[in-house]
N, C-alpha and C. Protein backbone atom coordinates (compact mmCIF):
# COMPACT_ATOMS: atom_id res chain seq x y z
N UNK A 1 -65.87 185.31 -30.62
CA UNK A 1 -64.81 184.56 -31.26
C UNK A 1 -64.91 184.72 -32.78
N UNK A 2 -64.01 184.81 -33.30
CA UNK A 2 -64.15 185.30 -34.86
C UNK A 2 -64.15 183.75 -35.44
N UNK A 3 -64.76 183.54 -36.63
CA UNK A 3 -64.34 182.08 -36.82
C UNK A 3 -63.71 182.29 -38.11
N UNK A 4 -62.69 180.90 -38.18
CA UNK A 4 -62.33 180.62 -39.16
C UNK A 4 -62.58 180.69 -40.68
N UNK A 5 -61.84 181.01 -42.00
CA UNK A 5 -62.66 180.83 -42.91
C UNK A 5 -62.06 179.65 -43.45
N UNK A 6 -62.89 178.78 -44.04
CA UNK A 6 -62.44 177.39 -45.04
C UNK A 6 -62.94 177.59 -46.27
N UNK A 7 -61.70 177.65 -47.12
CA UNK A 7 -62.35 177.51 -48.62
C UNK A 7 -62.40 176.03 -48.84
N UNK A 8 -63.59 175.32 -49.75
CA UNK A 8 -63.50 174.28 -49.99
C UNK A 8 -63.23 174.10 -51.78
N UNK A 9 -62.13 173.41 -51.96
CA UNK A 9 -61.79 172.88 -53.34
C UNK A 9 -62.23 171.85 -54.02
N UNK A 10 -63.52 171.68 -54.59
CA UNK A 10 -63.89 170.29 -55.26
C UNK A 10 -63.43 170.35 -56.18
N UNK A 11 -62.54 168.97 -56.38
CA UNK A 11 -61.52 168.06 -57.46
C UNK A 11 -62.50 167.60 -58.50
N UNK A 12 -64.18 167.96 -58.72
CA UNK A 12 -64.19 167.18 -60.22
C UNK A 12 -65.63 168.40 -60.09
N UNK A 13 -65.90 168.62 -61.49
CA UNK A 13 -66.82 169.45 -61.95
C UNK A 13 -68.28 168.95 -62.04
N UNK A 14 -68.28 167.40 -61.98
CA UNK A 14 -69.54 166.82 -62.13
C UNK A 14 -70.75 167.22 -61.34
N UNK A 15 -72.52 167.44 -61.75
CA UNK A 15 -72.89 167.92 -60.79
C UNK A 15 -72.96 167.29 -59.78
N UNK A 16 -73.22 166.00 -59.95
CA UNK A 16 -73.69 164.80 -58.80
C UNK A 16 -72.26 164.19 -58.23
N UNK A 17 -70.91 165.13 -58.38
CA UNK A 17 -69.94 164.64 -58.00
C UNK A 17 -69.68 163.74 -56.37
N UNK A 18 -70.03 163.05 -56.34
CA UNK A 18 -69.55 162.14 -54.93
C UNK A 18 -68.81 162.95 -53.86
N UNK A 19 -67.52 163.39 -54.65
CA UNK A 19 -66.84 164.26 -53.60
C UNK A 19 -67.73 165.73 -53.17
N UNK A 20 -68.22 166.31 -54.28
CA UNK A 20 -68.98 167.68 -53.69
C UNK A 20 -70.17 167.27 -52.49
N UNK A 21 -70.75 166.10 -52.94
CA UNK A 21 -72.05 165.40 -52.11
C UNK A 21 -70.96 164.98 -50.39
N UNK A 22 -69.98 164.90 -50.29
CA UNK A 22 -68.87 165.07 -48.80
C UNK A 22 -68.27 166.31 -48.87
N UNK A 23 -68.07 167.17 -49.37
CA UNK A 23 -68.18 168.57 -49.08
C UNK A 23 -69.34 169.28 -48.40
N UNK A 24 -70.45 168.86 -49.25
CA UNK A 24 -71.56 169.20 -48.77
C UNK A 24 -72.05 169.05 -47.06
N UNK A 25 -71.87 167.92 -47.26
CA UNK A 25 -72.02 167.27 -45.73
C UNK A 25 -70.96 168.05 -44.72
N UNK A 26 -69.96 167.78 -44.90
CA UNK A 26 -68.66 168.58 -44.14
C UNK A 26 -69.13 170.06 -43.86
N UNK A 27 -69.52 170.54 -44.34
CA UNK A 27 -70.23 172.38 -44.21
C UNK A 27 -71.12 172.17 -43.70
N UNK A 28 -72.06 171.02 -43.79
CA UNK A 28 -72.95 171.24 -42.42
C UNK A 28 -72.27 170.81 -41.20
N UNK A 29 -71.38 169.79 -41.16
CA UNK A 29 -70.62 169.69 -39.54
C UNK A 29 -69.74 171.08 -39.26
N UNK A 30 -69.44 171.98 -40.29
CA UNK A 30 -68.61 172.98 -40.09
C UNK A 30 -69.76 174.24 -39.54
N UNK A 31 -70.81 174.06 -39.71
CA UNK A 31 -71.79 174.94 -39.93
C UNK A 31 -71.68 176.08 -38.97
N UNK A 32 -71.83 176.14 -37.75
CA UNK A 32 -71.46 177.03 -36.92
C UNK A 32 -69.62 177.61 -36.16
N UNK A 33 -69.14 176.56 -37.01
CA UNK A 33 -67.96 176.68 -35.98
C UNK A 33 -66.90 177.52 -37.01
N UNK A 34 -67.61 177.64 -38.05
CA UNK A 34 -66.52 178.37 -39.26
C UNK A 34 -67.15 179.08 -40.73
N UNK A 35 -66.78 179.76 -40.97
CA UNK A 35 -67.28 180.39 -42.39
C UNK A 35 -66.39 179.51 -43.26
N UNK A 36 -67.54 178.29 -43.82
CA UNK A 36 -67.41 177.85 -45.30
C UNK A 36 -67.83 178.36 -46.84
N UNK A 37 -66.87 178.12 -47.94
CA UNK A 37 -67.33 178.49 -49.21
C UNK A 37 -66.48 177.68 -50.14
N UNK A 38 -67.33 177.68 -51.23
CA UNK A 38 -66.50 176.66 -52.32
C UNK A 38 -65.99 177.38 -53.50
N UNK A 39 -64.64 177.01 -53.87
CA UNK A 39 -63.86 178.08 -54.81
C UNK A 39 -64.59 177.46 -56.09
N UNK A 40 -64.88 178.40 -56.98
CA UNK A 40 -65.38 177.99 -58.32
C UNK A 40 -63.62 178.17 -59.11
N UNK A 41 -63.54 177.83 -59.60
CA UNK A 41 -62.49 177.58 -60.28
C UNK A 41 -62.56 177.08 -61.68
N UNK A 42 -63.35 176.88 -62.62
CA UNK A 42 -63.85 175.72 -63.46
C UNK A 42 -63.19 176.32 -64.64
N UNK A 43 -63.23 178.09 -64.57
CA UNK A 43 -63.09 178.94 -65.69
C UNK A 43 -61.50 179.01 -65.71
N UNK A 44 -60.79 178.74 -65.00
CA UNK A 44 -59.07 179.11 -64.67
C UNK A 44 -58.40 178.21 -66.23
N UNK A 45 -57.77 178.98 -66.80
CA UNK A 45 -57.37 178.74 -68.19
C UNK A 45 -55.51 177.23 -67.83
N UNK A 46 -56.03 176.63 -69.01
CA UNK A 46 -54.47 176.39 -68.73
C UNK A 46 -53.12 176.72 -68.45
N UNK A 47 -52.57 176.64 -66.98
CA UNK A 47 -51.20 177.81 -66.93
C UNK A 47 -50.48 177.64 -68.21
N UNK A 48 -50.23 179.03 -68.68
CA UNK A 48 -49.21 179.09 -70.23
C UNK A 48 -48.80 180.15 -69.74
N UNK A 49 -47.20 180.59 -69.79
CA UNK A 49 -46.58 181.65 -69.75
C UNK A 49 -46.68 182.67 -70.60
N UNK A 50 -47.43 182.60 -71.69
CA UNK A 50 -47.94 183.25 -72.20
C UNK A 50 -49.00 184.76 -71.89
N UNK A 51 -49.90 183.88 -71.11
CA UNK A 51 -50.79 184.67 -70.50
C UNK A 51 -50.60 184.99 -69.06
N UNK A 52 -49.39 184.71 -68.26
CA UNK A 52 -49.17 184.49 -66.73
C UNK A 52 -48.65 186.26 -66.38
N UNK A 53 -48.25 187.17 -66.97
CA UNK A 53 -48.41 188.46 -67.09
C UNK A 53 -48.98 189.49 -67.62
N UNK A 54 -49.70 190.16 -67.62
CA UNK A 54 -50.56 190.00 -66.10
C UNK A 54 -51.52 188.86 -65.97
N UNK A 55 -52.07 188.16 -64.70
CA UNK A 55 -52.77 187.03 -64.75
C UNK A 55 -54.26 187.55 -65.49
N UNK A 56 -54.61 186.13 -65.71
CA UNK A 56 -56.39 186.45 -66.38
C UNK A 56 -57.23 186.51 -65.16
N UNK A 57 -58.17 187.57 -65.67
CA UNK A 57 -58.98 187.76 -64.09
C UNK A 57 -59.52 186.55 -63.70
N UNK A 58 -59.82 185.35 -64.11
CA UNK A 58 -60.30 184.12 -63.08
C UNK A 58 -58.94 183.28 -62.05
N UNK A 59 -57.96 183.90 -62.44
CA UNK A 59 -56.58 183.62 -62.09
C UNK A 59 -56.96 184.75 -60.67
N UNK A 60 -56.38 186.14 -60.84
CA UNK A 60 -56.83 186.41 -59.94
C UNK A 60 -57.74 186.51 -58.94
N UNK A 61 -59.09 186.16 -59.67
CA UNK A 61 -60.00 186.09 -58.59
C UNK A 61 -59.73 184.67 -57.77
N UNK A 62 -59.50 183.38 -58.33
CA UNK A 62 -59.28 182.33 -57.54
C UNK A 62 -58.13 183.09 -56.66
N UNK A 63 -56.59 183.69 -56.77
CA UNK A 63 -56.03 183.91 -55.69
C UNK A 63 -56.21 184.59 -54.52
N UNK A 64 -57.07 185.68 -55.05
CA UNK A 64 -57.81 186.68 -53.84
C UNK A 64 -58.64 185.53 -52.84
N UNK A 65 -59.44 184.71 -53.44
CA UNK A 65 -60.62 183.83 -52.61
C UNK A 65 -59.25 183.14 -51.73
N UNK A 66 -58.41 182.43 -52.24
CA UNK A 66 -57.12 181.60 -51.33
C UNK A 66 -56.43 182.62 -50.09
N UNK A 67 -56.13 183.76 -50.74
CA UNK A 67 -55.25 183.88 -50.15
C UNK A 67 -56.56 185.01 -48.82
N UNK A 68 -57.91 185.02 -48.83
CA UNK A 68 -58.31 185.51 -47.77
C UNK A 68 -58.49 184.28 -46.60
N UNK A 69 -59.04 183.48 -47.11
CA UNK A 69 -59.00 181.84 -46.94
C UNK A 69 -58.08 181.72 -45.64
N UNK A 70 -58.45 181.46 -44.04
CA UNK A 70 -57.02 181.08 -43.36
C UNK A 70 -57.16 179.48 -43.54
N UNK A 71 -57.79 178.43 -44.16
CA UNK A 71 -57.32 177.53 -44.50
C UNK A 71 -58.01 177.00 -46.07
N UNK A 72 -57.49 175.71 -46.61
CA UNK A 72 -58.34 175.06 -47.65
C UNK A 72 -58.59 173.71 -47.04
N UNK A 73 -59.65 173.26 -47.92
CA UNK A 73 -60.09 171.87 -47.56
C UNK A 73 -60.03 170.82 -49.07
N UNK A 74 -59.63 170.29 -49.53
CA UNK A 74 -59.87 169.66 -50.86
C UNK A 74 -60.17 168.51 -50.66
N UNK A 75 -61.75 168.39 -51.64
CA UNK A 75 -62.39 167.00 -51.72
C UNK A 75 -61.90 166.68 -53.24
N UNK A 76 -61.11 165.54 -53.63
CA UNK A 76 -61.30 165.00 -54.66
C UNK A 76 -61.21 163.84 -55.12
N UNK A 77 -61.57 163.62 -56.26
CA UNK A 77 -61.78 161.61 -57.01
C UNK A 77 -60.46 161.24 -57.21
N UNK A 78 -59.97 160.41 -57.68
CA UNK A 78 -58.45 159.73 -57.89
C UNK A 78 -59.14 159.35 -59.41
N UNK A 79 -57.81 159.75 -60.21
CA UNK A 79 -57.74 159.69 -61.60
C UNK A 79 -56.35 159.14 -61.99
N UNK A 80 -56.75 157.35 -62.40
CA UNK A 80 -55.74 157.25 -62.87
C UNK A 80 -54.33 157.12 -61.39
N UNK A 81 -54.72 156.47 -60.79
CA UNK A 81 -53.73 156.56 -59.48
C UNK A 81 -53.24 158.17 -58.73
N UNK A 82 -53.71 159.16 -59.76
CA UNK A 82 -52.97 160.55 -59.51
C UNK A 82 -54.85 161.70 -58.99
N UNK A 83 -54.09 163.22 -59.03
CA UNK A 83 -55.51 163.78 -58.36
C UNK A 83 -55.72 163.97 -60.27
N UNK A 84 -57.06 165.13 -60.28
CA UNK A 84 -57.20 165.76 -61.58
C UNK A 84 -56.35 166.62 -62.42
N UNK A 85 -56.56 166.50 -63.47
CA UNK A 85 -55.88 167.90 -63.93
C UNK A 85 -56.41 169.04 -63.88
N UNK A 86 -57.53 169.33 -63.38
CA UNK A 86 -58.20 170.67 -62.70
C UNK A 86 -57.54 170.63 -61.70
N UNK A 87 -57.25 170.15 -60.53
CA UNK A 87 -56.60 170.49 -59.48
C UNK A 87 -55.03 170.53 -59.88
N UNK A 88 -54.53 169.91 -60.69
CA UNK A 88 -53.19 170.26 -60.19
C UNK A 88 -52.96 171.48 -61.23
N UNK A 89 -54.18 171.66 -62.44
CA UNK A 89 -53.89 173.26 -62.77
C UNK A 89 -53.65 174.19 -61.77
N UNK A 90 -54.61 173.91 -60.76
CA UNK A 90 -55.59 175.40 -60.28
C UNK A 90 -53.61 175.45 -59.04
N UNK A 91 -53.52 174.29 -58.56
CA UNK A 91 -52.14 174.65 -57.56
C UNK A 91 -51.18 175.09 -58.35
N UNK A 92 -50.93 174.38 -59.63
CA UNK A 92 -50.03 175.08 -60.56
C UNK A 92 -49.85 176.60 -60.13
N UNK A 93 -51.19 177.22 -60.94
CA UNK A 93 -51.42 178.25 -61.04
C UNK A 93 -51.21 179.67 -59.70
N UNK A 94 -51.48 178.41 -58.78
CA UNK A 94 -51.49 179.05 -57.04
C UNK A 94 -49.78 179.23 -56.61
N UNK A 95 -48.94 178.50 -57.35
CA UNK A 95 -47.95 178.38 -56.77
C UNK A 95 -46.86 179.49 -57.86
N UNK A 96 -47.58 180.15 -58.66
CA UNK A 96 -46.80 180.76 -59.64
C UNK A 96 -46.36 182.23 -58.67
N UNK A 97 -45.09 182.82 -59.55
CA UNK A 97 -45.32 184.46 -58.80
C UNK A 97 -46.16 185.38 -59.46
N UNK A 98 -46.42 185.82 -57.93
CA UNK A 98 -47.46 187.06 -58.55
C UNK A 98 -46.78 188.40 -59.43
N UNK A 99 -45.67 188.51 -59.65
CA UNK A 99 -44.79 189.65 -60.69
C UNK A 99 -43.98 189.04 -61.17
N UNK A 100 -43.62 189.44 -62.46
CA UNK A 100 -43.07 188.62 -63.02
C UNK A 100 -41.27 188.49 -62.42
N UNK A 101 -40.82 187.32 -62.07
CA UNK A 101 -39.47 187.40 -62.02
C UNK A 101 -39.25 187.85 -60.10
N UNK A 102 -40.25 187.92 -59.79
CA UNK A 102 -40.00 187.71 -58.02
C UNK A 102 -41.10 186.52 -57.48
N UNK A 103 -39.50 186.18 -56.86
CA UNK A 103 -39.83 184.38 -56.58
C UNK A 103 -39.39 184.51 -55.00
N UNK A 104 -39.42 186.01 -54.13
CA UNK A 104 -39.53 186.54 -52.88
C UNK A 104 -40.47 186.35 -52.50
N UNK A 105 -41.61 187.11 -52.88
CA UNK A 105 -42.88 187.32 -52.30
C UNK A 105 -43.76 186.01 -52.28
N UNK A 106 -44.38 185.87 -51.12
CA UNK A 106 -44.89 184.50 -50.90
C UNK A 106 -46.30 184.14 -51.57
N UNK A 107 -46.66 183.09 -52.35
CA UNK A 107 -47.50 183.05 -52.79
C UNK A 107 -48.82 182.42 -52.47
N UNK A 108 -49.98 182.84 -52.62
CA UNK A 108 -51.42 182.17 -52.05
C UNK A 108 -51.64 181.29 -51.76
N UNK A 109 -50.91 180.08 -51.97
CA UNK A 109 -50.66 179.41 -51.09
C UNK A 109 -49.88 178.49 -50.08
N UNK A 110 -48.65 179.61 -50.50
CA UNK A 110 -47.78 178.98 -49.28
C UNK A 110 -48.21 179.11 -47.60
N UNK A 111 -47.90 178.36 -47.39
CA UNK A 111 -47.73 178.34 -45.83
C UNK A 111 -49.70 178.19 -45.37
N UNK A 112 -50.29 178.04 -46.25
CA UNK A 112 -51.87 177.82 -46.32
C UNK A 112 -51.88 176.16 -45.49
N UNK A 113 -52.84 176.12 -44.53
CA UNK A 113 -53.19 174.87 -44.50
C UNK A 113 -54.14 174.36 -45.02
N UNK A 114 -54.16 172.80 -45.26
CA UNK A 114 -54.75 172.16 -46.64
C UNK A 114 -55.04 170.70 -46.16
N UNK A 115 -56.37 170.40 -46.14
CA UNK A 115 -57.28 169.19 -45.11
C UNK A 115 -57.46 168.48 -47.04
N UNK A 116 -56.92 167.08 -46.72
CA UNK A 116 -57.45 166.36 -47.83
C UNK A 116 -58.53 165.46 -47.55
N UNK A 117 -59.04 165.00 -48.40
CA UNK A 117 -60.39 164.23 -48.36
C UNK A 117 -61.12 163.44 -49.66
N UNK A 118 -60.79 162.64 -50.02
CA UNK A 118 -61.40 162.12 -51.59
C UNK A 118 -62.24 160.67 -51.14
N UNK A 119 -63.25 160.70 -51.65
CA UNK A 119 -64.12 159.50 -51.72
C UNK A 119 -64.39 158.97 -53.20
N UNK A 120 -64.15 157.33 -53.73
CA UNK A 120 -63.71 156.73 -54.79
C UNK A 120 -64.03 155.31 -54.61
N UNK A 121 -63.41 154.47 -55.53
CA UNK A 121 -63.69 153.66 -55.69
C UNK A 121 -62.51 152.44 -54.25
N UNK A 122 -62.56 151.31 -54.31
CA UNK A 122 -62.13 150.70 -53.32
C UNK A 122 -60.81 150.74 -52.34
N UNK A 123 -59.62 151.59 -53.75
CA UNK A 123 -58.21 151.95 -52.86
C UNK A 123 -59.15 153.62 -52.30
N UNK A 124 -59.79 153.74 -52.35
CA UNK A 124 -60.20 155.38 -51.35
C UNK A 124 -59.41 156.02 -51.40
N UNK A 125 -59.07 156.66 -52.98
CA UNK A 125 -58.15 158.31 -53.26
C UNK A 125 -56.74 157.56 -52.46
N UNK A 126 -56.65 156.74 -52.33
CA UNK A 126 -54.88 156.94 -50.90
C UNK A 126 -53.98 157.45 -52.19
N UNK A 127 -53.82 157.15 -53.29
CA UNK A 127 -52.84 157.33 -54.26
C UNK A 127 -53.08 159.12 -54.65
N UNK A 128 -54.09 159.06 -55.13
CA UNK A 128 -54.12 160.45 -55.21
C UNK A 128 -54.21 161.87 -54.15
N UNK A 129 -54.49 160.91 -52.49
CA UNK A 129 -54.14 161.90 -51.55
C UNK A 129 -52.72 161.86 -51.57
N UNK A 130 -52.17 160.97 -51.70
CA UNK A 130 -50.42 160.68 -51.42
C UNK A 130 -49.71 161.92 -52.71
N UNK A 131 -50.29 161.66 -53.58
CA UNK A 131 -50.08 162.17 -54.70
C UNK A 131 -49.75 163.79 -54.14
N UNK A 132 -50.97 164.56 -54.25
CA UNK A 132 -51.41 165.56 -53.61
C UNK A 132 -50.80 166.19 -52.68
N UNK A 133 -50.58 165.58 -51.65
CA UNK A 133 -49.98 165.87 -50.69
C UNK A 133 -49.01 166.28 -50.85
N UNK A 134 -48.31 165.32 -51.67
CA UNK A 134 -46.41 165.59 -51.80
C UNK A 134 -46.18 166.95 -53.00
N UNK A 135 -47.38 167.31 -53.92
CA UNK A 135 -47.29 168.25 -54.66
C UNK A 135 -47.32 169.82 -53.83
N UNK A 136 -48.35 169.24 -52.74
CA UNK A 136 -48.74 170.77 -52.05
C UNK A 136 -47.71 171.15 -50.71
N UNK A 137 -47.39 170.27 -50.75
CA UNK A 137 -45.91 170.20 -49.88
C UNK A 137 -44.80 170.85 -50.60
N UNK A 138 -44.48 170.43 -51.75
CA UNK A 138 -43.69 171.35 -52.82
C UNK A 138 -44.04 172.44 -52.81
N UNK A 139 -45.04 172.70 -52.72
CA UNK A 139 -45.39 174.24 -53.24
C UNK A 139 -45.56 174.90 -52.06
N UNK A 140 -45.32 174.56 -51.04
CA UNK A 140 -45.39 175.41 -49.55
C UNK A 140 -46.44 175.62 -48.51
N UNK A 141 -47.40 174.50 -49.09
CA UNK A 141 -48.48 174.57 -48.37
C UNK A 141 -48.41 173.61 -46.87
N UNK A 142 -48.88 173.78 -45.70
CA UNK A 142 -49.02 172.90 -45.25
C UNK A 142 -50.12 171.97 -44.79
N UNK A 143 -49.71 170.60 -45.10
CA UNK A 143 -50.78 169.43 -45.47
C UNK A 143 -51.34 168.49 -43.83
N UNK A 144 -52.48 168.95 -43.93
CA UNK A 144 -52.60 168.28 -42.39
C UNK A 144 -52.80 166.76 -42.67
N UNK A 145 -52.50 166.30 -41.28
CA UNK A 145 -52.55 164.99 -41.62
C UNK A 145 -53.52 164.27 -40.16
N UNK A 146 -53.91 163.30 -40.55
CA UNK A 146 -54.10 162.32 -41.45
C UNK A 146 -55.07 162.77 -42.59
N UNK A 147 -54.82 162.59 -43.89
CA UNK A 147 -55.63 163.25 -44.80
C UNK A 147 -56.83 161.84 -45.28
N UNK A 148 -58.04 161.65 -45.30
CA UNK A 148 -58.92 160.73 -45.34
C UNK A 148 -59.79 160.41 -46.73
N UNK A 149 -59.98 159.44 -46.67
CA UNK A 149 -60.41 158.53 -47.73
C UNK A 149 -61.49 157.36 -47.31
N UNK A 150 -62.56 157.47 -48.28
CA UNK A 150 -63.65 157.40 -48.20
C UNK A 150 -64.12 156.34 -49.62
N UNK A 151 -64.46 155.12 -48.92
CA UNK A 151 -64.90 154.16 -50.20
C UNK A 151 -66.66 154.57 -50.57
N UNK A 152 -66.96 154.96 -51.84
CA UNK A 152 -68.44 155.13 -52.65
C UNK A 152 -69.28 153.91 -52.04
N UNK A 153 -70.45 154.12 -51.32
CA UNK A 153 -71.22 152.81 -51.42
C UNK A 153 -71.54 152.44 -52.86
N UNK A 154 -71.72 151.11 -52.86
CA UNK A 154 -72.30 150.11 -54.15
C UNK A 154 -73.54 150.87 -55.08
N UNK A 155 -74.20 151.36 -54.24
CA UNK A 155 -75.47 152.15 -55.00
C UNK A 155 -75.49 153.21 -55.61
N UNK A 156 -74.38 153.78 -54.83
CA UNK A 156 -74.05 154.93 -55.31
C UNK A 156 -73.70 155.52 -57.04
N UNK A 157 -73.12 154.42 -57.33
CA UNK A 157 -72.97 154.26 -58.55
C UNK A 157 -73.69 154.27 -59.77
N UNK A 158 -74.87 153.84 -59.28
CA UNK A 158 -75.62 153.83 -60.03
C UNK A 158 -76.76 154.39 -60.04
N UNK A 159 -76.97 155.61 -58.82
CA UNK A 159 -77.76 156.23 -58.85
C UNK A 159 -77.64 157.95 -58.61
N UNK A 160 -76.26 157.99 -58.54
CA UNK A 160 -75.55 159.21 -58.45
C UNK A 160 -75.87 159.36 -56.80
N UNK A 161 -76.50 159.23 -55.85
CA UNK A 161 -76.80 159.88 -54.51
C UNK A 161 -76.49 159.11 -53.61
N UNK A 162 -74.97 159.87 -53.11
CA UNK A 162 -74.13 158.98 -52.04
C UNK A 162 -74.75 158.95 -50.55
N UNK A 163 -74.88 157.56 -49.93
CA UNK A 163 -74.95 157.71 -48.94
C UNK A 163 -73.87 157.25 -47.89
N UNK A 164 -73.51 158.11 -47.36
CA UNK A 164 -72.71 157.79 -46.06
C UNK A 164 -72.91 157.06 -44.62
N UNK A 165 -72.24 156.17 -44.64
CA UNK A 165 -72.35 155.59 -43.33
C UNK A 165 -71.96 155.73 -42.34
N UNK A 166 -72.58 155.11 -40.70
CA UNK A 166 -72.38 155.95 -39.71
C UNK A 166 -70.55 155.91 -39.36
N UNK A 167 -70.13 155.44 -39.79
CA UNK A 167 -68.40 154.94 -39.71
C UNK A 167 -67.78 156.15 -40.21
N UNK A 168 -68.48 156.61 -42.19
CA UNK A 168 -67.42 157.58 -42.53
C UNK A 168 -67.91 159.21 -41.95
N UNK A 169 -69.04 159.15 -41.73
CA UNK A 169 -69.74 160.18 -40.69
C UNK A 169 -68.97 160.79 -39.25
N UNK A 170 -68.48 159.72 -39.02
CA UNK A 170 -67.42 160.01 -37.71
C UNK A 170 -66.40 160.12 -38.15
N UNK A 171 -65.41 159.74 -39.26
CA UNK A 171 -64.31 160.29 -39.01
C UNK A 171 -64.40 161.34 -40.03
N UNK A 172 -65.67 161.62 -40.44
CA UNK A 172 -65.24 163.25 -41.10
C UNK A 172 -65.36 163.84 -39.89
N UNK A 173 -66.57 163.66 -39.26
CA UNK A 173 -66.39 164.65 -37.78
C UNK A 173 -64.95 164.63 -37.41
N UNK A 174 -64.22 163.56 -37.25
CA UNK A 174 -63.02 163.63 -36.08
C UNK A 174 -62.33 164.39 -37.23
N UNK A 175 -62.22 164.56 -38.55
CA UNK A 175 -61.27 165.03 -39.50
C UNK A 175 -61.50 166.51 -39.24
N UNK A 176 -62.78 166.50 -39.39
CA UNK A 176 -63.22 168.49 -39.45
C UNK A 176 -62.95 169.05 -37.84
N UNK A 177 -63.27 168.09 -36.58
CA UNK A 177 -62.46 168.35 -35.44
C UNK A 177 -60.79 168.94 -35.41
N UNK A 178 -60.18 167.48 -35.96
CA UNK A 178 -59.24 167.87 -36.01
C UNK A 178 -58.18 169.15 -36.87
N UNK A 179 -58.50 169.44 -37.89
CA UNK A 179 -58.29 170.12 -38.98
C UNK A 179 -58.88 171.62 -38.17
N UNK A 180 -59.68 171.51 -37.25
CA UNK A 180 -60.26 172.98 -36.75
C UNK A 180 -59.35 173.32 -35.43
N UNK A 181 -58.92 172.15 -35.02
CA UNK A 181 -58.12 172.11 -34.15
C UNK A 181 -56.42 172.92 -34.34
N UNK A 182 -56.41 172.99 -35.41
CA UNK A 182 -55.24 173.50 -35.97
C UNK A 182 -54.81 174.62 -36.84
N UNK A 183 -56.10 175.28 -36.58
CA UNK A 183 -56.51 176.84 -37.32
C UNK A 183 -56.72 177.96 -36.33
């Protein structure tokens, strides 16, 4: 059986990021059943039309990693009721054409499926999955659903090292079930 590949998108650069520490975890429930990897993206310049012909090579290399990708997974924090502005660069950027002035050819990530997932403070990302969702929906992706949200334990906070409980443990399983279920 060939397996799946999942790129995974972490929404914040921090090292001890919360969300990468449920990425992390998620690739080990994915561990055998799919080829996981995480898009570095950190270097992708601000989209400016300026530089969008020809793209800058971290432009292209993020689209090559997407578009081999048969799905994405994005873990990220909620900023401000909305996702980051690293992420909605990097879709920006995903949703541009690849030549200039053809808006035919389909782009890296249209028609991509796209598993959300943010762990935060007490509303649990819902604003910024909602957010998200309706952006990557614009842009042609399709957004599986139910997309999940995950409240930070109390300690966490203050010691950077999230621990998960046996509650959000299961429905990442049932999430990464389901989400595999549909690839």
């Amino acid at each position: 059986m060939n397996m799946k590949k999942i790129l995974f998108v972490v929404g914040s650069t921090r090292r001890q990021s919360f969300n990468r520490q449920v990425a992390d975890y998620v690739c080990e429930l994915l561990q055998s059943r799919a080829e996981v990897s995480c898009l570095d993206y950190a270097d992708v310049p601000f989209v400016n039309q300026d530089i969008e012909f020809p793209a800058p090579e971290s432009v292209i290399r993020v689209r090559e990693a997407v578009k081999a990708a048969d799905a994405l997974w994005v873990f990220t924090p909620e900023y401000n009721y909305s996702y980051p502005g690293l992420v909605k660069n990097l879709f920006d950027w995903l949703s541009r054409p690849l030549t200039a002035g053809d808006y035919e050819t389909p782009t890296p990530i249209r028609e991509k499926r796209v598993a959300l997932t943010g762990i935060g403070g007490a509303g649990k990302t819902s604003k910024c999955r909602e957010k998200l969702a309706e952006l990557l929906t614009f842009i042609g992706a399709e957004v599986a659903e139910p997309s999940l949200g995950l409240r930070v334990d109390m300690a966490a906070w203050g010691t950077n090292q999230l621990t998960l409980d046996e509650e959000q443990k299961a429905q990442l399983a049932e999430q990464a079930d389901s989400f595999l279920g549909l690839l």
